[in-house]
C-alpha atoms as a PDB file:
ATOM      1  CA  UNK A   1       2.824   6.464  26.286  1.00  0.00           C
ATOM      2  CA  UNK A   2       3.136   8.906  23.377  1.00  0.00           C
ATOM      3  CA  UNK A   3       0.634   7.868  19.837  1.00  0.00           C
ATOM      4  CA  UNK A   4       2.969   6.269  17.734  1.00  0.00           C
ATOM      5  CA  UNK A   5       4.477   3.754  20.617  1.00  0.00           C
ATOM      6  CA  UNK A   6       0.794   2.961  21.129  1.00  0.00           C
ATOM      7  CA  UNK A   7       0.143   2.205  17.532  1.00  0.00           C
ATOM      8  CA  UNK A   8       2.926   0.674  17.385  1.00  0.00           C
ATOM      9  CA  UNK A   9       2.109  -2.026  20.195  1.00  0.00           C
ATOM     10  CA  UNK A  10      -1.000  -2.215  19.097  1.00  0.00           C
ATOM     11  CA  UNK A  11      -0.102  -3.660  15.599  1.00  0.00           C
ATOM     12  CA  UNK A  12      -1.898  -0.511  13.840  1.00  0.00           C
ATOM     13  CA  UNK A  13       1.137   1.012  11.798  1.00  0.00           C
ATOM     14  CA  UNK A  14       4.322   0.178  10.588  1.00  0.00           C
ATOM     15  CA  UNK A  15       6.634   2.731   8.509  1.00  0.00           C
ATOM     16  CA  UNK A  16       9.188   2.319   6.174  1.00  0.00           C
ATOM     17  CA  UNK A  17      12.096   2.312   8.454  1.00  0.00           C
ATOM     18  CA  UNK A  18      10.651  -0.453  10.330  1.00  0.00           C
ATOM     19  CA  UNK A  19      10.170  -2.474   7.739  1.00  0.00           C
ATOM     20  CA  UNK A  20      13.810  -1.888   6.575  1.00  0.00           C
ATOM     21  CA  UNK A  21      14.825  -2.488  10.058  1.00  0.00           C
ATOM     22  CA  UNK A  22      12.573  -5.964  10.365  1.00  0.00           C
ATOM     23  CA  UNK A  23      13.687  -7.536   6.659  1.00  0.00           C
ATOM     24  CA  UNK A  24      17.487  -6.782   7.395  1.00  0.00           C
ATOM     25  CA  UNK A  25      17.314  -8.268  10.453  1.00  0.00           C
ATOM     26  CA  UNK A  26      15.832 -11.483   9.136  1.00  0.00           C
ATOM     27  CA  UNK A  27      17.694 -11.468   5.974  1.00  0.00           C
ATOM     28  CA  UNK A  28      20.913 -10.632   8.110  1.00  0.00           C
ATOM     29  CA  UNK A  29      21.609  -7.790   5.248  1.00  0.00           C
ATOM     30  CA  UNK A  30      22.701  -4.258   6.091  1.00  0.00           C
ATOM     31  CA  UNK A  31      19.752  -1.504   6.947  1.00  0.00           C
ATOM     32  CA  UNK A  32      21.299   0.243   4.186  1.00  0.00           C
ATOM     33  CA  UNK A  33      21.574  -2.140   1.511  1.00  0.00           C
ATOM     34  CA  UNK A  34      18.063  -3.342   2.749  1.00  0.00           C
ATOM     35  CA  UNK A  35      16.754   0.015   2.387  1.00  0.00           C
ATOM     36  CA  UNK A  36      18.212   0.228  -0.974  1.00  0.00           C
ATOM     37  CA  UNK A  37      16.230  -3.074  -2.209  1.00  0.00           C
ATOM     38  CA  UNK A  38      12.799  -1.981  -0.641  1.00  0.00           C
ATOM     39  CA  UNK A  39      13.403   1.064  -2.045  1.00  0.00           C
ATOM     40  CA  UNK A  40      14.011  -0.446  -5.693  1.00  0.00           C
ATOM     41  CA  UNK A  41      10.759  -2.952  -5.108  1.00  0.00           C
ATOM     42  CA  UNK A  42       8.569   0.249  -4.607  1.00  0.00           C
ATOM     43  CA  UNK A  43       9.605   2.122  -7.562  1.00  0.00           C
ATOM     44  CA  UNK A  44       9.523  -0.948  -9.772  1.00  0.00           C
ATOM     45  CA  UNK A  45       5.877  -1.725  -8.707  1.00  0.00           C
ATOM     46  CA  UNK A  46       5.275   2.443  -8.885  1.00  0.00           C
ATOM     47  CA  UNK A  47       6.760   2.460 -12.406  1.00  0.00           C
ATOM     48  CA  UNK A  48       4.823  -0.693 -13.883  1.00  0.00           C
ATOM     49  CA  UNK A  49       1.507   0.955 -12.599  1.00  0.00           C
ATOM     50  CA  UNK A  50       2.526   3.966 -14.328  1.00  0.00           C
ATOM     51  CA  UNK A  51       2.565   1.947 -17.519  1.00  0.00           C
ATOM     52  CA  UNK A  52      -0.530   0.925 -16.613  1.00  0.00           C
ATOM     53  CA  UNK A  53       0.898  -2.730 -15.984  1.00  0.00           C
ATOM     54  CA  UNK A  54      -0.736  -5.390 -13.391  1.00  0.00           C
ATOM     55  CA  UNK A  55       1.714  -6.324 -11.012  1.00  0.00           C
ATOM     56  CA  UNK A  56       0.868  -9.482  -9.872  1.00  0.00           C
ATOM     57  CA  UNK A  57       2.614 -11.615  -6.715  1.00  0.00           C
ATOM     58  CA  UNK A  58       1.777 -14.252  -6.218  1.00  0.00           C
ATOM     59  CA  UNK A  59       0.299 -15.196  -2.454  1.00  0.00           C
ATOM     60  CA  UNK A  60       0.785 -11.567  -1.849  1.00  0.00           C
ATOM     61  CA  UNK A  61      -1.552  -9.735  -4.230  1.00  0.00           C
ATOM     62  CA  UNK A  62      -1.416  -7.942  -7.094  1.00  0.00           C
ATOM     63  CA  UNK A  63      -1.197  -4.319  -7.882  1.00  0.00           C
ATOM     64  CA  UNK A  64      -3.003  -2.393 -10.887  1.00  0.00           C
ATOM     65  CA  UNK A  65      -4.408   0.854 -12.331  1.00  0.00           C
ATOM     66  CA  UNK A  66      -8.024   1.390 -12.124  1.00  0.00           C
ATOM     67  CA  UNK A  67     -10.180   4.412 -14.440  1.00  0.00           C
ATOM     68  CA  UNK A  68     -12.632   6.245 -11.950  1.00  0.00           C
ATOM     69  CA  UNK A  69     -15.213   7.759 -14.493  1.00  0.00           C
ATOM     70  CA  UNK A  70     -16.535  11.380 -13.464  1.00  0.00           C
ATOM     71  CA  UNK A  71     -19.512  11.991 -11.475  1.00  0.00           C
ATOM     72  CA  UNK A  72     -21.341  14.497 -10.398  1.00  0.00           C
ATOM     73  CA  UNK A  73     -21.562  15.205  -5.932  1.00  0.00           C
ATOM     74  CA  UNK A  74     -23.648  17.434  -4.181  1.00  0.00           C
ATOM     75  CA  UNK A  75     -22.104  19.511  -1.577  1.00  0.00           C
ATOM     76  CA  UNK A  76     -23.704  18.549   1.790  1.00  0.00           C
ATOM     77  CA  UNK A  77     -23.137  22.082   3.648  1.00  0.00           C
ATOM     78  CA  UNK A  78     -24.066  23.594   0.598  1.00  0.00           C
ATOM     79  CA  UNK A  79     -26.598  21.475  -1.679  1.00  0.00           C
ATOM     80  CA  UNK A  80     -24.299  22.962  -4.693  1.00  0.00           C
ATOM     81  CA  UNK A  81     -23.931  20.224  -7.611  1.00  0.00           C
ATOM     82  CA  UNK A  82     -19.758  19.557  -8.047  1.00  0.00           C
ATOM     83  CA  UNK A  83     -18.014  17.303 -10.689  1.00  0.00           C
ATOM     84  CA  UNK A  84     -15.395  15.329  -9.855  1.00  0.00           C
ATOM     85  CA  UNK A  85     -13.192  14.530 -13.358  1.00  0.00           C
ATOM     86  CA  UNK A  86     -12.570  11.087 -14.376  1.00  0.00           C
ATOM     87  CA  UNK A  87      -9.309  10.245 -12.430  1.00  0.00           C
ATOM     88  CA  UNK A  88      -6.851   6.963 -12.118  1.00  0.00           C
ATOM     89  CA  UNK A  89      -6.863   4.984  -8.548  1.00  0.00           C
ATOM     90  CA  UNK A  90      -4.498   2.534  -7.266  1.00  0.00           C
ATOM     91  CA  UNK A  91      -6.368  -1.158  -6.639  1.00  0.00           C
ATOM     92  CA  UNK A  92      -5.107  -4.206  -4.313  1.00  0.00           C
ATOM     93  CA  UNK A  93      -6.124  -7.522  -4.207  1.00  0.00           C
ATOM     94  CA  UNK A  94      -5.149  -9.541  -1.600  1.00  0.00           C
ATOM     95  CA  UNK A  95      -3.522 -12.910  -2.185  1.00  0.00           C
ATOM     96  CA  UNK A  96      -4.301 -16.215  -0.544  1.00  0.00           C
ATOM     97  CA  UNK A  97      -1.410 -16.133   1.259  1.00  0.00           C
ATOM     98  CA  UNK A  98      -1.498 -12.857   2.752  1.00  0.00           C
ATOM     99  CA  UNK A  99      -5.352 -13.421   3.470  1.00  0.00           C
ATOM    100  CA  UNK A 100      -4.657 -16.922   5.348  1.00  0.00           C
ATOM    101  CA  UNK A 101      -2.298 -15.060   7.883  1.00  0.00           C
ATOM    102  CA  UNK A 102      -4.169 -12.270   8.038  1.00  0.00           C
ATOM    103  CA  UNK A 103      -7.211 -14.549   8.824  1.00  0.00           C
ATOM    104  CA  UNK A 104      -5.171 -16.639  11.397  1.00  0.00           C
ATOM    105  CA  UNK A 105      -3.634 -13.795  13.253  1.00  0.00           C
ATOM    106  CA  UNK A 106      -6.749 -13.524  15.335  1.00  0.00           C
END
């Protein structure tokens, strides 16, 4: 069994066309017009964080932008000081619905 057919079974990973392929098949919608809709979600969400906008959904989480100030690292093969610049990071927050099947799944 190659890698991906074993993370696959194993619940570890799931890529874009499968998620296409798993929403059209329960919304009975086209993989194309499917992937068109996903496809429209994602940039929506990517677009609002770019405005530095929460997106919030309810049960599932909510998206937003968070400031990472700069600090200073030291090099461990080194021992050289390096700064890292103040930079933006992308922040989930689970929902309570997400988090109840996540915490019944096992």
């Amino acid at each position: 069994m190659n890698e991906k057919n074993h993370e696959q079974q194993a619940g570890l990973e799931m890529n874009k066309g499968e998620l296409i392929e798993r929403v059209a098949n329960e919304c009975g919608l086209t993989k194309h017009a499917t992937g068109r809709v996903i496809t429209s979600v994602f940039n929506a969400i990517s677009e609002a964080l770019a405005a530095n906008d929460k997106v919030k959904l309810v049960g599932f989480g909510t998206f937003s932008v968070a400031q990472r100030t700069a600090r200073e690292v030291r090099v461990p093969r080194t021992g050289e000081l390096m700064q890292i610049p103040t930079k933006k990071a992308i922040r989930f927050k689970a929902g309570s619905v997400i988090m109840d099947t996540i915490r019944s799944a096992h």
